[in-house]
C-alpha atoms as a PDB file:
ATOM      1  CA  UNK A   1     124.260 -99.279-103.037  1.00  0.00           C
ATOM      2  CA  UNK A   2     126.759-100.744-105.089  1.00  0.00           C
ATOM      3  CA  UNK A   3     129.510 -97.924-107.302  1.00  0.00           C
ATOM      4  CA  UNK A   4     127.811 -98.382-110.513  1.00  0.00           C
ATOM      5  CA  UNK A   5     124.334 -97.730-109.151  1.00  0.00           C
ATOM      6  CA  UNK A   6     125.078 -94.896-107.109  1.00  0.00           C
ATOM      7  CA  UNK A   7     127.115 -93.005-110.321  1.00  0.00           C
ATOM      8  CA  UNK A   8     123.761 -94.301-112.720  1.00  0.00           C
ATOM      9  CA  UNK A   9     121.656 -92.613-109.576  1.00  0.00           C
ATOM     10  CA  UNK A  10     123.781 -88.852-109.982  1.00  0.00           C
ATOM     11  CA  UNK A  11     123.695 -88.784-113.589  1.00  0.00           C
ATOM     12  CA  UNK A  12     119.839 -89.772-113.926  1.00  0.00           C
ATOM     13  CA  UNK A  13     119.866 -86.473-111.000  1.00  0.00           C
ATOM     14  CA  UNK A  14     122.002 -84.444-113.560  1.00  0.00           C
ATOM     15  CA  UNK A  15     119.844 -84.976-116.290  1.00  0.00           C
ATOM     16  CA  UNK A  16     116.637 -83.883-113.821  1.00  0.00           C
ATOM     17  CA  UNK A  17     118.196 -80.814-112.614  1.00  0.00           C
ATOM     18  CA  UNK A  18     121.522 -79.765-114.830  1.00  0.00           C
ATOM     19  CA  UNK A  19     121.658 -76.156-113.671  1.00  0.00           C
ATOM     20  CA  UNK A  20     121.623 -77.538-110.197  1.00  0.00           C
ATOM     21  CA  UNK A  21     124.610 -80.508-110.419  1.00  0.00           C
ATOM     22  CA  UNK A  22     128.264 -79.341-110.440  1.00  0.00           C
ATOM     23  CA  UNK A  23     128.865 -82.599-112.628  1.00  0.00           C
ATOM     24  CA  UNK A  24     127.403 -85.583-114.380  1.00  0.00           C
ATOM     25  CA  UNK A  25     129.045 -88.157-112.330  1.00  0.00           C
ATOM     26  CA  UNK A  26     130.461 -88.210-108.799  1.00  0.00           C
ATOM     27  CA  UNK A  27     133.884 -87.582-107.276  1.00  0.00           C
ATOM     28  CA  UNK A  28     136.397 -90.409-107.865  1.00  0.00           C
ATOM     29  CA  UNK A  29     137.901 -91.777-104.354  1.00  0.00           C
ATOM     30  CA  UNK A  30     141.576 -90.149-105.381  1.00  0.00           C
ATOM     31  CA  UNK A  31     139.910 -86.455-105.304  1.00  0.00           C
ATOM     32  CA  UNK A  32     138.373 -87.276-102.354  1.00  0.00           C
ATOM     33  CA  UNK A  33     141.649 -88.515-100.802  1.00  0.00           C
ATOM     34  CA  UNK A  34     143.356 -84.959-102.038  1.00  0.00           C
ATOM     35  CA  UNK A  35     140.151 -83.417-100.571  1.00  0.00           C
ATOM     36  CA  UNK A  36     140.872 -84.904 -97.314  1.00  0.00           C
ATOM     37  CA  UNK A  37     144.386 -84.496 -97.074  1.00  0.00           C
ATOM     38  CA  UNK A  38     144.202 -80.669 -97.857  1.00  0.00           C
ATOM     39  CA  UNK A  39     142.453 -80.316 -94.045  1.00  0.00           C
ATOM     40  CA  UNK A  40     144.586 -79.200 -91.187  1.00  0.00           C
ATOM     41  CA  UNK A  41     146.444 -82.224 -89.337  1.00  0.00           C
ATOM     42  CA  UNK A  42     144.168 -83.040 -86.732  1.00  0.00           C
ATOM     43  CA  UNK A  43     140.970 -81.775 -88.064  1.00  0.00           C
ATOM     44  CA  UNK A  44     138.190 -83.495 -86.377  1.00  0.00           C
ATOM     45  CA  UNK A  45     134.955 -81.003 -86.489  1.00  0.00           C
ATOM     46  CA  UNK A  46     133.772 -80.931 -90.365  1.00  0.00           C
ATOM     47  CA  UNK A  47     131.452 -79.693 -92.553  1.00  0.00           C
ATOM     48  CA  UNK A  48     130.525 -81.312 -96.214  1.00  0.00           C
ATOM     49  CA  UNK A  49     129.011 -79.409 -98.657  1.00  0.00           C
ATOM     50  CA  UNK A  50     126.755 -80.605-101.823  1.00  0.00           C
ATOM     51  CA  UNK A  51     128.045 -84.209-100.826  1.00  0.00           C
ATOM     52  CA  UNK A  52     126.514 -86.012-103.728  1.00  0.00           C
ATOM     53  CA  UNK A  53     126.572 -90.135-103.385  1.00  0.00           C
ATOM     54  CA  UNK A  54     129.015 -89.575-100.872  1.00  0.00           C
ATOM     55  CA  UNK A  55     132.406 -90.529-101.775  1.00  0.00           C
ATOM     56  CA  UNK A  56     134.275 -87.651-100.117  1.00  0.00           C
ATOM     57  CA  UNK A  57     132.127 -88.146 -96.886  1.00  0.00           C
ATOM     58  CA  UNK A  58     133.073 -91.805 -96.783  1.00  0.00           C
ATOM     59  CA  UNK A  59     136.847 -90.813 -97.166  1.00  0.00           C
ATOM     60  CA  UNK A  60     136.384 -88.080 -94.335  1.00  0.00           C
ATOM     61  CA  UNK A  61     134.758 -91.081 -91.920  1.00  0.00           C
ATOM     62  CA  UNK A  62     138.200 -93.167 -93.151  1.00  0.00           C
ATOM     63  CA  UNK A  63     140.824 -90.344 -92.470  1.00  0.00           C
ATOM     64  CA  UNK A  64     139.330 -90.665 -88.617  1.00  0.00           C
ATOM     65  CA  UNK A  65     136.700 -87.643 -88.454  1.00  0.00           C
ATOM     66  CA  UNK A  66     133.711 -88.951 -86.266  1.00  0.00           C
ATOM     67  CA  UNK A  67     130.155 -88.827 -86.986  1.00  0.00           C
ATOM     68  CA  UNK A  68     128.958 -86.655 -84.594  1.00  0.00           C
ATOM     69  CA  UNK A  69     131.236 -84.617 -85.472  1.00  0.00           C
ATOM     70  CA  UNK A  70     130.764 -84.491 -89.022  1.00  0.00           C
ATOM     71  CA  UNK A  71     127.508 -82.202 -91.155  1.00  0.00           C
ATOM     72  CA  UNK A  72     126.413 -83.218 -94.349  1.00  0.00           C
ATOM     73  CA  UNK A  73     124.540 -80.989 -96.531  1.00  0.00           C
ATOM     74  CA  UNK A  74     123.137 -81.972-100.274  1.00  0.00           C
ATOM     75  CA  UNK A  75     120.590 -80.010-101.383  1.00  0.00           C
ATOM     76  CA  UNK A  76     119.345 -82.910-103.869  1.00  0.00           C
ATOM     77  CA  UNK A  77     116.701 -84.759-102.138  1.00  0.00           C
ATOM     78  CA  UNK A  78     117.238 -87.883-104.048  1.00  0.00           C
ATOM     79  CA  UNK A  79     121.038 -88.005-102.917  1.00  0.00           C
ATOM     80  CA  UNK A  80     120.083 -86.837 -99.607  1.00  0.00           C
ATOM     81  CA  UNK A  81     118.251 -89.784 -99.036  1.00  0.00           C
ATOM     82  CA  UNK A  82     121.025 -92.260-100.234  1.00  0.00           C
ATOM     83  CA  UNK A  83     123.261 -90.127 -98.048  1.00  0.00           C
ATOM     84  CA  UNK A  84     120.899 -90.363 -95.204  1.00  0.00           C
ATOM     85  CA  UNK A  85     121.238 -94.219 -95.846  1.00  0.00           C
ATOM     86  CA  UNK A  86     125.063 -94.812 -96.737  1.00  0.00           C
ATOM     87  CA  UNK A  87     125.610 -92.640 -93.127  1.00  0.00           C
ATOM     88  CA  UNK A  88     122.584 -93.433 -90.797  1.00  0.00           C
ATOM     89  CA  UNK A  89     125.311 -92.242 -87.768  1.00  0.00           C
ATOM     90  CA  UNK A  90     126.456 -88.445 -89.521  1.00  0.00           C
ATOM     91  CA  UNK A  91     124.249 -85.501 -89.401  1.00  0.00           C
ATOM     92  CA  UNK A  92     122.771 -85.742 -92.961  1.00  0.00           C
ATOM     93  CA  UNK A  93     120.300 -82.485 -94.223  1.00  0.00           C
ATOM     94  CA  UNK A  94     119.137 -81.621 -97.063  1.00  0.00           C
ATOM     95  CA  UNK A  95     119.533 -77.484 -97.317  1.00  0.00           C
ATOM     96  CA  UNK A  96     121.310 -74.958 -98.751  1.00  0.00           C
ATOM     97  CA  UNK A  97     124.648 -74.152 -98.564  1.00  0.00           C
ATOM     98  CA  UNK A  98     123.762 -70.451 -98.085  1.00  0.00           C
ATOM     99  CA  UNK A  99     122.665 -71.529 -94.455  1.00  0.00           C
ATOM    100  CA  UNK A 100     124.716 -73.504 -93.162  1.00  0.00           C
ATOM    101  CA  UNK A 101     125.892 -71.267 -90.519  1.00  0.00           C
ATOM    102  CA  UNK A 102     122.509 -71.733 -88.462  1.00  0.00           C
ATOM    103  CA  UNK A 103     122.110 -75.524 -89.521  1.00  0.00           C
ATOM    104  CA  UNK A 104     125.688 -75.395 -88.001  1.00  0.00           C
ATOM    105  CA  UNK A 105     124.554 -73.876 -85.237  1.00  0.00           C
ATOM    106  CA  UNK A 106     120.889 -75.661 -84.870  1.00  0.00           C
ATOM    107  CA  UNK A 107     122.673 -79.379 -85.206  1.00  0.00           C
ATOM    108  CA  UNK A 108     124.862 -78.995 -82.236  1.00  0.00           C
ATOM    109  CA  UNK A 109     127.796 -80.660 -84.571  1.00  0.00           C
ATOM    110  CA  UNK A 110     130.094 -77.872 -84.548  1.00  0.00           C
ATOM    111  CA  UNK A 111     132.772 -77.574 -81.286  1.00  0.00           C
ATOM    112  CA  UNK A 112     133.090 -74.302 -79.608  1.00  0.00           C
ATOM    113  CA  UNK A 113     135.601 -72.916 -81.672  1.00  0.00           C
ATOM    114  CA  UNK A 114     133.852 -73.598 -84.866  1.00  0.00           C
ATOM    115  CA  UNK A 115     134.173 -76.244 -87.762  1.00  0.00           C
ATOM    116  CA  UNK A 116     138.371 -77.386 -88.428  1.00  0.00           C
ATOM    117  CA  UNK A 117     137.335 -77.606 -92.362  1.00  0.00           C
ATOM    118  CA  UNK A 118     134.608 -77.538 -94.843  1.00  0.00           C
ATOM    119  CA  UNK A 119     134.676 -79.878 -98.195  1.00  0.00           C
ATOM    120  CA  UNK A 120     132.977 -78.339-100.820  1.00  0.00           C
ATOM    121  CA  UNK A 121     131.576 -80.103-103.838  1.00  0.00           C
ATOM    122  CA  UNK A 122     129.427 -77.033-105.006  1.00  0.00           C
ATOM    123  CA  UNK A 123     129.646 -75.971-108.519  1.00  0.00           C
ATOM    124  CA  UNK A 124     131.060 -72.670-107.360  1.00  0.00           C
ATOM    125  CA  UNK A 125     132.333 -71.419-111.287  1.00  0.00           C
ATOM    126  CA  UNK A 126     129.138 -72.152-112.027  1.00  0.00           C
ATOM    127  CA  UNK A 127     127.640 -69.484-109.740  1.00  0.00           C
ATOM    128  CA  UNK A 128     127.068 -65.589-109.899  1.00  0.00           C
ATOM    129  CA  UNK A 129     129.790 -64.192-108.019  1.00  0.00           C
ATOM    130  CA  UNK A 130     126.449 -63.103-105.307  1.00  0.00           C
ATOM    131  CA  UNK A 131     125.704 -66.741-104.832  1.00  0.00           C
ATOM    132  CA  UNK A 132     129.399 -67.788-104.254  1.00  0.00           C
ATOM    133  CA  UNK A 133     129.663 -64.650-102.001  1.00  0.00           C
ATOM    134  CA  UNK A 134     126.427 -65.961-100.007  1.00  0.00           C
ATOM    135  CA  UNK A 135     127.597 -69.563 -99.690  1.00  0.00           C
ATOM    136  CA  UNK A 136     131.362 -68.929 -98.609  1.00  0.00           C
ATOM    137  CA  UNK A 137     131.145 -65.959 -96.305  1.00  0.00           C
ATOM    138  CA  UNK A 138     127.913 -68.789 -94.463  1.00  0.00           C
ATOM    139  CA  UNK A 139     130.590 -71.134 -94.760  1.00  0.00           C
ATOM    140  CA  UNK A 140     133.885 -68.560 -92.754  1.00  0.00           C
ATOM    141  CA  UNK A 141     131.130 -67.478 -90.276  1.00  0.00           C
ATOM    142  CA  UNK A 142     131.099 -71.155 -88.995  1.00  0.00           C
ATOM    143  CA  UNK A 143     135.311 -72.056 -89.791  1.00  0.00           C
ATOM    144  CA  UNK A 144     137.339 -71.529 -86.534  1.00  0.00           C
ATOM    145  CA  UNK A 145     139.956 -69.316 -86.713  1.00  0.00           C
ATOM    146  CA  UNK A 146     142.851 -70.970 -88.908  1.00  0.00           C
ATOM    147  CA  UNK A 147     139.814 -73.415 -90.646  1.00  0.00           C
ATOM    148  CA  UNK A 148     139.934 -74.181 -94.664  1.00  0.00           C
ATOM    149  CA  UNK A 149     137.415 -73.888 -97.187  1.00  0.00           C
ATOM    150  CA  UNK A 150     138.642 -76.649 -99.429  1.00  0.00           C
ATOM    151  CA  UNK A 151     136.849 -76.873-103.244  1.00  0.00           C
ATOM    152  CA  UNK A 152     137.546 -79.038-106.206  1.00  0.00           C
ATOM    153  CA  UNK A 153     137.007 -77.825-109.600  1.00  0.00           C
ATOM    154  CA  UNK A 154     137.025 -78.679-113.465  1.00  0.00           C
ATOM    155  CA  UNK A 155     137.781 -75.734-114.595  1.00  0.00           C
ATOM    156  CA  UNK A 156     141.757 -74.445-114.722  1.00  0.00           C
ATOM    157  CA  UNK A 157     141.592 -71.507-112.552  1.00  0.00           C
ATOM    158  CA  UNK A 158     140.379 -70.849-108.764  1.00  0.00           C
ATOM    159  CA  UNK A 159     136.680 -71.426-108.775  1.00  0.00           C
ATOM    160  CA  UNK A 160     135.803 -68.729-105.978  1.00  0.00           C
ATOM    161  CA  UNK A 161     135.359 -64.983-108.186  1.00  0.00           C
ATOM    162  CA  UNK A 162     138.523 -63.120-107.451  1.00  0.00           C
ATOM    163  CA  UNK A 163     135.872 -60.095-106.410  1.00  0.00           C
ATOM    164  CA  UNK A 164     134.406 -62.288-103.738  1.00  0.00           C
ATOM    165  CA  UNK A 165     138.106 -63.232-102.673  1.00  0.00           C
ATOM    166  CA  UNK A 166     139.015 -60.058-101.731  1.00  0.00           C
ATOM    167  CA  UNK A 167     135.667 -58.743-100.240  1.00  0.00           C
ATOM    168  CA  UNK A 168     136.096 -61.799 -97.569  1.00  0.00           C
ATOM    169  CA  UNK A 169     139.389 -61.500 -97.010  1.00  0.00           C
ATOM    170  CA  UNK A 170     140.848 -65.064 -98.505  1.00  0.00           C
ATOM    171  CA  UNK A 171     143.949 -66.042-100.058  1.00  0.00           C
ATOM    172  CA  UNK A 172     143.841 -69.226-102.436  1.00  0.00           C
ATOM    173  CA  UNK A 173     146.286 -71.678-102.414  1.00  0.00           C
ATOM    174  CA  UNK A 174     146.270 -74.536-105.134  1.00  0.00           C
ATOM    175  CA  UNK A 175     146.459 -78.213-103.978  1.00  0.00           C
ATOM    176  CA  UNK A 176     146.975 -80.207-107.209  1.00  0.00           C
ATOM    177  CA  UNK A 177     145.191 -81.752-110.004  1.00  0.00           C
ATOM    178  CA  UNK A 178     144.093 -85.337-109.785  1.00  0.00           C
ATOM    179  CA  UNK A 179     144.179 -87.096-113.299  1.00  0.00           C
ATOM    180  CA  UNK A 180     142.551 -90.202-112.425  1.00  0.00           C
ATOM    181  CA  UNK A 181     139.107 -88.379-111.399  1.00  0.00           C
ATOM    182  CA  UNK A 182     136.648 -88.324-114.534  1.00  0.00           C
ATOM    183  CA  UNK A 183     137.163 -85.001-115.353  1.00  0.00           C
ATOM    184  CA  UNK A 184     140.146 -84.437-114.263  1.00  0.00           C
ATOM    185  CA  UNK A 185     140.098 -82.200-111.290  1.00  0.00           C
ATOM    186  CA  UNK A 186     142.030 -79.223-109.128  1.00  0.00           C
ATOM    187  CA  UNK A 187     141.696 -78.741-105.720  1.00  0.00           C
ATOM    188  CA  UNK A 188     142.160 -75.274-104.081  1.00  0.00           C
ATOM    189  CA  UNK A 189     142.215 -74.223-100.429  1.00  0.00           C
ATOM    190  CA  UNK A 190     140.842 -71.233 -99.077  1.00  0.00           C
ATOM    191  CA  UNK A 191     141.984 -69.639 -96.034  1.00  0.00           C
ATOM    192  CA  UNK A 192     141.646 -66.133 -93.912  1.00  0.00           C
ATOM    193  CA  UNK A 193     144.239 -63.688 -95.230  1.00  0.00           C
ATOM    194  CA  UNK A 194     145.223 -62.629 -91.679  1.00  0.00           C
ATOM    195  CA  UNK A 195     145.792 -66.033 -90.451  1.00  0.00           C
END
Protein backbone atom coordinates (compact mmCIF):
# COMPACT_ATOMS: atom_id res chain seq x y z
CA UNK A 1 0.00 0.00 0.00
CA UNK A 2 1.52 2.93 -1.32
CA UNK A 3 2.51 6.22 1.61
CA UNK A 4 -0.35 8.29 0.64
CA UNK A 5 -2.91 5.51 0.96
CA UNK A 6 -1.78 4.11 4.05
CA UNK A 7 -1.72 7.94 5.87
CA UNK A 8 -5.54 8.52 3.94
CA UNK A 9 -6.26 4.81 5.63
CA UNK A 10 -5.16 6.23 9.58
CA UNK A 11 -6.85 9.40 9.30
CA UNK A 12 -10.25 7.92 7.80
CA UNK A 13 -9.43 5.41 11.33
CA UNK A 14 -9.01 8.72 13.37
CA UNK A 15 -12.05 10.15 12.31
CA UNK A 16 -13.94 6.52 13.21
CA UNK A 17 -12.51 6.24 16.55
CA UNK A 18 -10.73 9.75 17.81
CA UNK A 19 -10.66 8.87 21.50
CA UNK A 20 -8.93 5.73 20.45
CA UNK A 21 -5.93 7.21 17.88
CA UNK A 22 -2.90 8.92 19.50
CA UNK A 23 -2.84 11.06 16.16
CA UNK A 24 -4.44 11.88 12.86
CA UNK A 25 -1.68 10.74 10.72
CA UNK A 26 1.16 8.24 11.18
CA UNK A 27 4.75 8.46 12.38
CA UNK A 28 7.15 10.05 9.86
CA UNK A 29 10.25 7.58 9.03
CA UNK A 30 12.78 10.21 11.01
CA UNK A 31 10.77 9.47 14.45
CA UNK A 32 10.86 6.13 13.72
CA UNK A 33 14.63 6.21 13.06
CA UNK A 34 15.02 8.18 16.68
CA UNK A 35 12.61 5.45 17.93
CA UNK A 36 14.94 2.84 16.86
CA UNK A 37 18.08 4.24 17.73
CA UNK A 38 16.96 4.95 21.41
CA UNK A 39 17.07 0.77 21.90
CA UNK A 40 20.05 -0.77 23.54
CA UNK A 41 22.99 -1.65 20.97
CA UNK A 42 22.27 -5.03 20.11
CA UNK A 43 18.66 -5.27 20.83
CA UNK A 44 17.23 -8.08 18.93
CA UNK A 45 13.94 -9.39 20.97
CA UNK A 46 11.16 -6.47 20.52
CA UNK A 47 7.95 -5.55 21.24
CA UNK A 48 5.75 -2.76 19.18
CA UNK A 49 3.03 -1.22 20.64
CA UNK A 50 -0.19 0.54 18.87
CA UNK A 51 1.96 0.14 15.57
CA UNK A 52 -0.40 1.98 13.32
CA UNK A 53 0.45 1.60 9.29
CA UNK A 54 3.63 0.49 10.39
CA UNK A 55 6.37 2.81 9.80
CA UNK A 56 8.30 2.26 13.04
CA UNK A 57 7.93 -1.60 12.58
CA UNK A 58 9.38 -1.36 9.10
CA UNK A 59 12.38 0.72 10.52
CA UNK A 60 12.81 -1.93 13.43
CA UNK A 61 12.93 -4.90 10.48
CA UNK A 62 15.74 -2.29 8.75
CA UNK A 63 17.91 -1.63 11.94
CA UNK A 64 18.36 -5.75 11.79
CA UNK A 65 15.64 -7.01 14.45
CA UNK A 66 14.19 -10.36 12.98
CA UNK A 67 10.72 -11.33 12.58
CA UNK A 68 10.39 -13.95 14.80
CA UNK A 69 11.69 -12.08 17.02
CA UNK A 70 9.67 -9.13 16.75
CA UNK A 71 5.49 -8.66 18.39
CA UNK A 72 3.26 -6.34 16.95
CA UNK A 73 0.28 -5.19 18.70
CA UNK A 74 -2.47 -2.52 17.20
CA UNK A 75 -5.52 -2.65 18.71
CA UNK A 76 -7.27 -1.08 15.45
CA UNK A 77 -8.53 -3.87 13.45
CA UNK A 78 -8.42 -2.01 10.26
CA UNK A 79 -4.55 -1.28 10.73
CA UNK A 80 -4.10 -4.63 12.07
CA UNK A 81 -5.00 -6.05 8.98
CA UNK A 82 -2.70 -3.79 6.78
CA UNK A 83 -0.09 -4.66 9.38
CA UNK A 84 -0.86 -8.27 9.11
CA UNK A 85 -0.25 -7.65 5.29
CA UNK A 86 2.82 -5.13 5.11
CA UNK A 87 4.57 -8.03 7.66
CA UNK A 88 3.07 -11.51 6.71
CA UNK A 89 6.64 -12.93 8.52
CA UNK A 90 6.27 -10.75 12.25
CA UNK A 91 3.92 -11.79 14.88
CA UNK A 92 1.06 -9.30 14.12
CA UNK A 93 -2.19 -9.22 16.90
CA UNK A 94 -4.62 -7.19 17.34
CA UNK A 95 -5.03 -6.68 21.45
CA UNK A 96 -4.50 -4.53 24.04
CA UNK A 97 -1.60 -3.16 25.28
CA UNK A 98 -2.75 -3.89 28.86
CA UNK A 99 -1.93 -7.65 28.00
CA UNK A 100 0.77 -7.92 26.43
CA UNK A 101 2.63 -9.68 29.04
CA UNK A 102 0.64 -13.06 28.34
CA UNK A 103 0.41 -12.40 24.45
CA UNK A 104 4.22 -12.12 25.18
CA UNK A 105 4.22 -15.05 26.79
CA UNK A 106 1.44 -17.09 24.59
CA UNK A 107 3.44 -16.08 21.12
CA UNK A 108 6.63 -17.72 22.06
CA UNK A 109 8.44 -14.34 20.57
CA UNK A 110 10.04 -13.25 23.62
CA UNK A 111 13.80 -14.92 24.56
CA UNK A 112 14.32 -16.19 27.99
CA UNK A 113 15.39 -13.17 29.49
CA UNK A 114 12.53 -11.14 28.29
CA UNK A 115 11.94 -8.49 25.45
CA UNK A 116 15.52 -6.01 24.80
CA UNK A 117 12.89 -2.99 24.08
CA UNK A 118 9.37 -2.02 23.56
CA UNK A 119 8.30 0.93 20.94
CA UNK A 120 5.39 2.54 22.00
CA UNK A 121 3.08 4.54 19.79
CA UNK A 122 0.19 4.68 22.44
CA UNK A 123 -1.36 7.93 23.19
CA UNK A 124 -0.11 7.63 26.74
CA UNK A 125 -0.94 11.74 27.76
CA UNK A 126 -3.97 10.92 26.56
CA UNK A 127 -4.68 8.27 29.22
CA UNK A 128 -5.87 8.25 32.98
CA UNK A 129 -2.85 7.85 34.88
CA UNK A 130 -4.76 3.95 35.78
CA UNK A 131 -4.63 3.09 32.14
CA UNK A 132 -0.95 4.23 31.63
CA UNK A 133 -0.21 2.43 34.98
CA UNK A 134 -1.96 -0.85 33.46
CA UNK A 135 -0.22 -0.69 30.08
CA UNK A 136 3.48 0.07 31.29
CA UNK A 137 3.85 -2.00 34.41
CA UNK A 138 2.27 -5.18 31.38
CA UNK A 139 4.86 -3.76 29.38
CA UNK A 140 8.25 -3.98 32.53
CA UNK A 141 6.76 -7.41 33.48
CA UNK A 142 7.88 -8.66 29.96
CA UNK A 143 11.38 -6.06 29.54
CA UNK A 144 14.54 -8.02 30.62
CA UNK A 145 16.42 -6.61 33.13
CA UNK A 146 18.25 -3.38 31.66
CA UNK A 147 15.18 -3.28 28.69
CA UNK A 148 13.61 0.33 27.57
CA UNK A 149 10.22 1.44 27.30
CA UNK A 150 10.73 3.92 24.52
CA UNK A 151 7.49 6.49 23.71
CA UNK A 152 7.12 9.39 21.39
CA UNK A 153 4.94 12.20 22.20
CA UNK A 154 3.36 15.62 20.99
CA UNK A 155 3.06 17.05 23.89
CA UNK A 156 6.31 19.01 25.66
CA UNK A 157 6.67 17.08 28.74
CA UNK A 158 7.19 13.17 29.59
CA UNK A 159 4.02 11.48 28.55
CA UNK A 160 4.07 8.66 31.36
CA UNK A 161 2.10 10.52 34.80
CA UNK A 162 4.93 11.35 37.11
CA UNK A 163 2.58 9.30 39.86
CA UNK A 164 2.83 6.20 37.75
CA UNK A 165 6.71 6.91 37.40
CA UNK A 166 7.43 6.57 40.73
CA UNK A 167 4.94 3.75 41.74
CA UNK A 168 6.99 1.49 39.03
CA UNK A 169 10.10 2.50 39.80
CA UNK A 170 11.27 4.40 36.33
CA UNK A 171 13.47 7.17 35.62
CA UNK A 172 12.81 9.16 32.23
CA UNK A 173 15.36 10.19 30.13
CA UNK A 174 14.58 12.53 27.05
CA UNK A 175 15.84 11.49 23.55
CA UNK A 176 15.16 14.55 21.35
CA UNK A 177 12.58 16.18 19.33
CA UNK A 178 12.28 15.40 15.67
CA UNK A 179 11.06 18.52 13.61
CA UNK A 180 10.50 16.92 10.42
CA UNK A 181 7.64 14.48 11.88
CA UNK A 182 4.07 16.15 11.32
CA UNK A 183 3.63 17.20 14.59
CA UNK A 184 6.66 17.61 15.63
CA UNK A 185 7.59 15.00 18.11
CA UNK A 186 9.79 14.03 21.50
CA UNK A 187 10.94 10.86 22.26
CA UNK A 188 11.54 9.70 25.89
CA UNK A 189 13.05 6.50 27.28
CA UNK A 190 11.98 4.75 30.18
CA UNK A 191 14.09 2.60 32.19
CA UNK A 192 14.19 0.65 35.81
CA UNK A 193 15.51 3.07 38.43
CA UNK A 194 17.79 0.38 39.94
CA UNK A 195 19.38 -0.54 36.76
Amino acid sequence: MPANAQQLTFFREWIKHPLQMASILPSGRPLARMMVSAMPAQASCVIELGAGTGVITEALLRHGVSPAQLLVLEMNATLHGILRRRFPQAQVLCADARHVNELAQRTGVLAPEGADAILSSLGLLAMPPSLQHDIVAAAFAVLRPGGVFVQYTYGWRSPLDKQVQEQLGLRCTRVGMVWRNLPPAHVYVYARDDQ
